[in-house]
N, C-alpha and C. Protein backbone atom coordinates (compact mmCIF):
# COMPACT_ATOMS: atom_id res chain seq x y z
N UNK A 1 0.84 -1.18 0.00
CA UNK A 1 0.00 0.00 0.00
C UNK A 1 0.89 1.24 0.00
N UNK A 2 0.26 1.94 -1.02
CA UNK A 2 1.18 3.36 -0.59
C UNK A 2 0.58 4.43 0.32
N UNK A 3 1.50 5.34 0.73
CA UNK A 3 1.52 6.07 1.32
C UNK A 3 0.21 7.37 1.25
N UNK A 4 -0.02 7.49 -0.02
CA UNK A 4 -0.95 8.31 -0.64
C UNK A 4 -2.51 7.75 -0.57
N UNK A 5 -2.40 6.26 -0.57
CA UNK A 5 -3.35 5.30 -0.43
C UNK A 5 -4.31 5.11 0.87
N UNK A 6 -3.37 5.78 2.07
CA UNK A 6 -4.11 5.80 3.42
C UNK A 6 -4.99 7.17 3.85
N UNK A 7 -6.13 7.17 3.87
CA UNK A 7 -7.04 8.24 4.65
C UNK A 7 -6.32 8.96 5.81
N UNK A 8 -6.13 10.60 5.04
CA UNK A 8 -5.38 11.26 6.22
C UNK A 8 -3.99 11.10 6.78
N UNK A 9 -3.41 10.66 5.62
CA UNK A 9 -2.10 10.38 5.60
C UNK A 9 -1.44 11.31 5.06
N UNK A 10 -0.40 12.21 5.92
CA UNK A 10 0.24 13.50 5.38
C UNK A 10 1.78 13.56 5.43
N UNK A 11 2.49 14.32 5.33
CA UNK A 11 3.57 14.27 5.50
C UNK A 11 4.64 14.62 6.44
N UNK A 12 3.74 15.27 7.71
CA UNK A 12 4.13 15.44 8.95
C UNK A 12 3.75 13.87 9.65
N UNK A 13 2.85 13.23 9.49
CA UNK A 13 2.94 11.87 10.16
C UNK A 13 3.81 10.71 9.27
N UNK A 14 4.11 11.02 8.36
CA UNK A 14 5.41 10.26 7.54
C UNK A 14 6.68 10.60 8.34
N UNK A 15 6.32 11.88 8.68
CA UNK A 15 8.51 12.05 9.19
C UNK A 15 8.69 11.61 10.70
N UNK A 16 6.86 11.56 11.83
CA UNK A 16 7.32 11.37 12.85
C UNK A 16 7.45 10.23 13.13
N UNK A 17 6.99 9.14 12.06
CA UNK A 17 6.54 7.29 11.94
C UNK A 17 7.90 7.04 11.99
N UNK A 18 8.56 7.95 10.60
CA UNK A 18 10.03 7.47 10.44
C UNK A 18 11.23 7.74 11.35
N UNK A 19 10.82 8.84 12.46
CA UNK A 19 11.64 9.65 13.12
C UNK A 19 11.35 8.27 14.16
N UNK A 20 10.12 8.04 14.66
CA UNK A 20 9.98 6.56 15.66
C UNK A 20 11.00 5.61 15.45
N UNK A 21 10.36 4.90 14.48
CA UNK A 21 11.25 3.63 13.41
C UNK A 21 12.82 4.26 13.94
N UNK A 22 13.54 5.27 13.25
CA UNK A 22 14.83 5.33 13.28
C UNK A 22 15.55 5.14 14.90
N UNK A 23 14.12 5.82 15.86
CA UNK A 23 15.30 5.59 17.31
C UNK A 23 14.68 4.47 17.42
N UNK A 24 13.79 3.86 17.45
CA UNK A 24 13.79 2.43 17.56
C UNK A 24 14.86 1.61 17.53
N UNK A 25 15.60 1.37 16.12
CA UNK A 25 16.39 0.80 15.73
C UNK A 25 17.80 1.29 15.60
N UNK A 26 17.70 2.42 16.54
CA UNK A 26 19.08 3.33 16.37
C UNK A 26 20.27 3.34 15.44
N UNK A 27 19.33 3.76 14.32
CA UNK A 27 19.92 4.20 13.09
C UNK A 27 19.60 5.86 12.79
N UNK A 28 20.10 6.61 11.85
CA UNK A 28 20.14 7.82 11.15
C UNK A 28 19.43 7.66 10.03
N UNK A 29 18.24 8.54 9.65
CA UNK A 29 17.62 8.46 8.82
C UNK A 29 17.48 10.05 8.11
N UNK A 30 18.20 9.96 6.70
CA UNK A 30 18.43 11.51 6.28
C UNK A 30 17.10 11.73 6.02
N UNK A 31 16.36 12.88 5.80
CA UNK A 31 15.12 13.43 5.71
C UNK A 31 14.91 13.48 4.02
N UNK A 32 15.83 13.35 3.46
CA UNK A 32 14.98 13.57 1.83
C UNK A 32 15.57 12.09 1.50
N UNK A 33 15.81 10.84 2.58
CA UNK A 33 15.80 9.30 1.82
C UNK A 33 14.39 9.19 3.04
N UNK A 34 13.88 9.85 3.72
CA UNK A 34 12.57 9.15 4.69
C UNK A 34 11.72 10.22 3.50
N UNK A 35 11.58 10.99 2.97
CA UNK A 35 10.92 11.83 2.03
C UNK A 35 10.35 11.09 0.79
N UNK A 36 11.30 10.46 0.18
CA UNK A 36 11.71 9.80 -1.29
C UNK A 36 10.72 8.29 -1.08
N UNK A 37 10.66 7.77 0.28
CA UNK A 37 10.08 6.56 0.22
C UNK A 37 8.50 6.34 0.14
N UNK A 38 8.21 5.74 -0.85
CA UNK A 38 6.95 5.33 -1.19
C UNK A 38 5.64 4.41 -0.61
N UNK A 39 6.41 3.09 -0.20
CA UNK A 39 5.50 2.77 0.66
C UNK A 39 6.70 1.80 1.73
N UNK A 40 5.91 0.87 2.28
CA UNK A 40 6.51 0.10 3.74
C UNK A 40 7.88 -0.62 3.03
N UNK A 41 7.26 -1.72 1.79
CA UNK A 41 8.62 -2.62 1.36
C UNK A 41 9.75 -1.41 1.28
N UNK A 42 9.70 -0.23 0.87
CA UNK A 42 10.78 0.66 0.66
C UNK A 42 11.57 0.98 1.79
N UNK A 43 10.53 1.48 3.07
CA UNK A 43 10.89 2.02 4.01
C UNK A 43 11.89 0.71 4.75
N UNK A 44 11.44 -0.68 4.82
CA UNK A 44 11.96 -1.79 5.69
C UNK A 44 13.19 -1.82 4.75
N UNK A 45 13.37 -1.73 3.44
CA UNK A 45 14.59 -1.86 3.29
C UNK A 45 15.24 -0.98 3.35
N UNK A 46 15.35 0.34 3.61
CA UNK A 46 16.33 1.03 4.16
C UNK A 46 16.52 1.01 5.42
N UNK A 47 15.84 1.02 6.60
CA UNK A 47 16.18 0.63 7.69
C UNK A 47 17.21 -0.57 7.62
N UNK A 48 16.94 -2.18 6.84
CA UNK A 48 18.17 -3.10 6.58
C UNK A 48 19.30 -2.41 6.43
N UNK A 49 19.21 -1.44 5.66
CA UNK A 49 20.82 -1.11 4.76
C UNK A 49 21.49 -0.27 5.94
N UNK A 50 20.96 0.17 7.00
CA UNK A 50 21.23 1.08 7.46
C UNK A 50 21.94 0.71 9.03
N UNK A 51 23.10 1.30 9.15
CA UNK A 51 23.87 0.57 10.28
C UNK A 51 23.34 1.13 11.51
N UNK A 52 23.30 0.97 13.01
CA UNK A 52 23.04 1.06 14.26
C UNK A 52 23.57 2.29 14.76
N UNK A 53 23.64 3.46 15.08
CA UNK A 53 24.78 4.08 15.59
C UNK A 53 24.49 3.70 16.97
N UNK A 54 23.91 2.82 17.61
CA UNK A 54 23.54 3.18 19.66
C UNK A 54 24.97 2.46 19.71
């Protein structure tokens, strides 16, 4: 599903989902690669690629 696809889905609750996700998994997430992503399969694989800094 994309992003555009969910009722009331904007782009201030895209950056704070991703801003969650990133300390979750204490990684760095640049703002125009959490911007660029389309839907979930996109988003889970950058979190993979993406190393730990904790």
């Amino acid at each position: 599903m994309r992003t555009r696809e969910i009722p009331g889905w904007d782009s201030f609750r895209h950056l704070k989902i991703m801003a969650a996700v990133g300390r979750e998994f204490g990684i760095h997430l640049k703002s125009l690669e959490v911007m660029l992503l389309k839907d979930i399969g996109e988003a889970l694989s950058l979190v993979d690629r993406k190393p730990a800094t904790k």
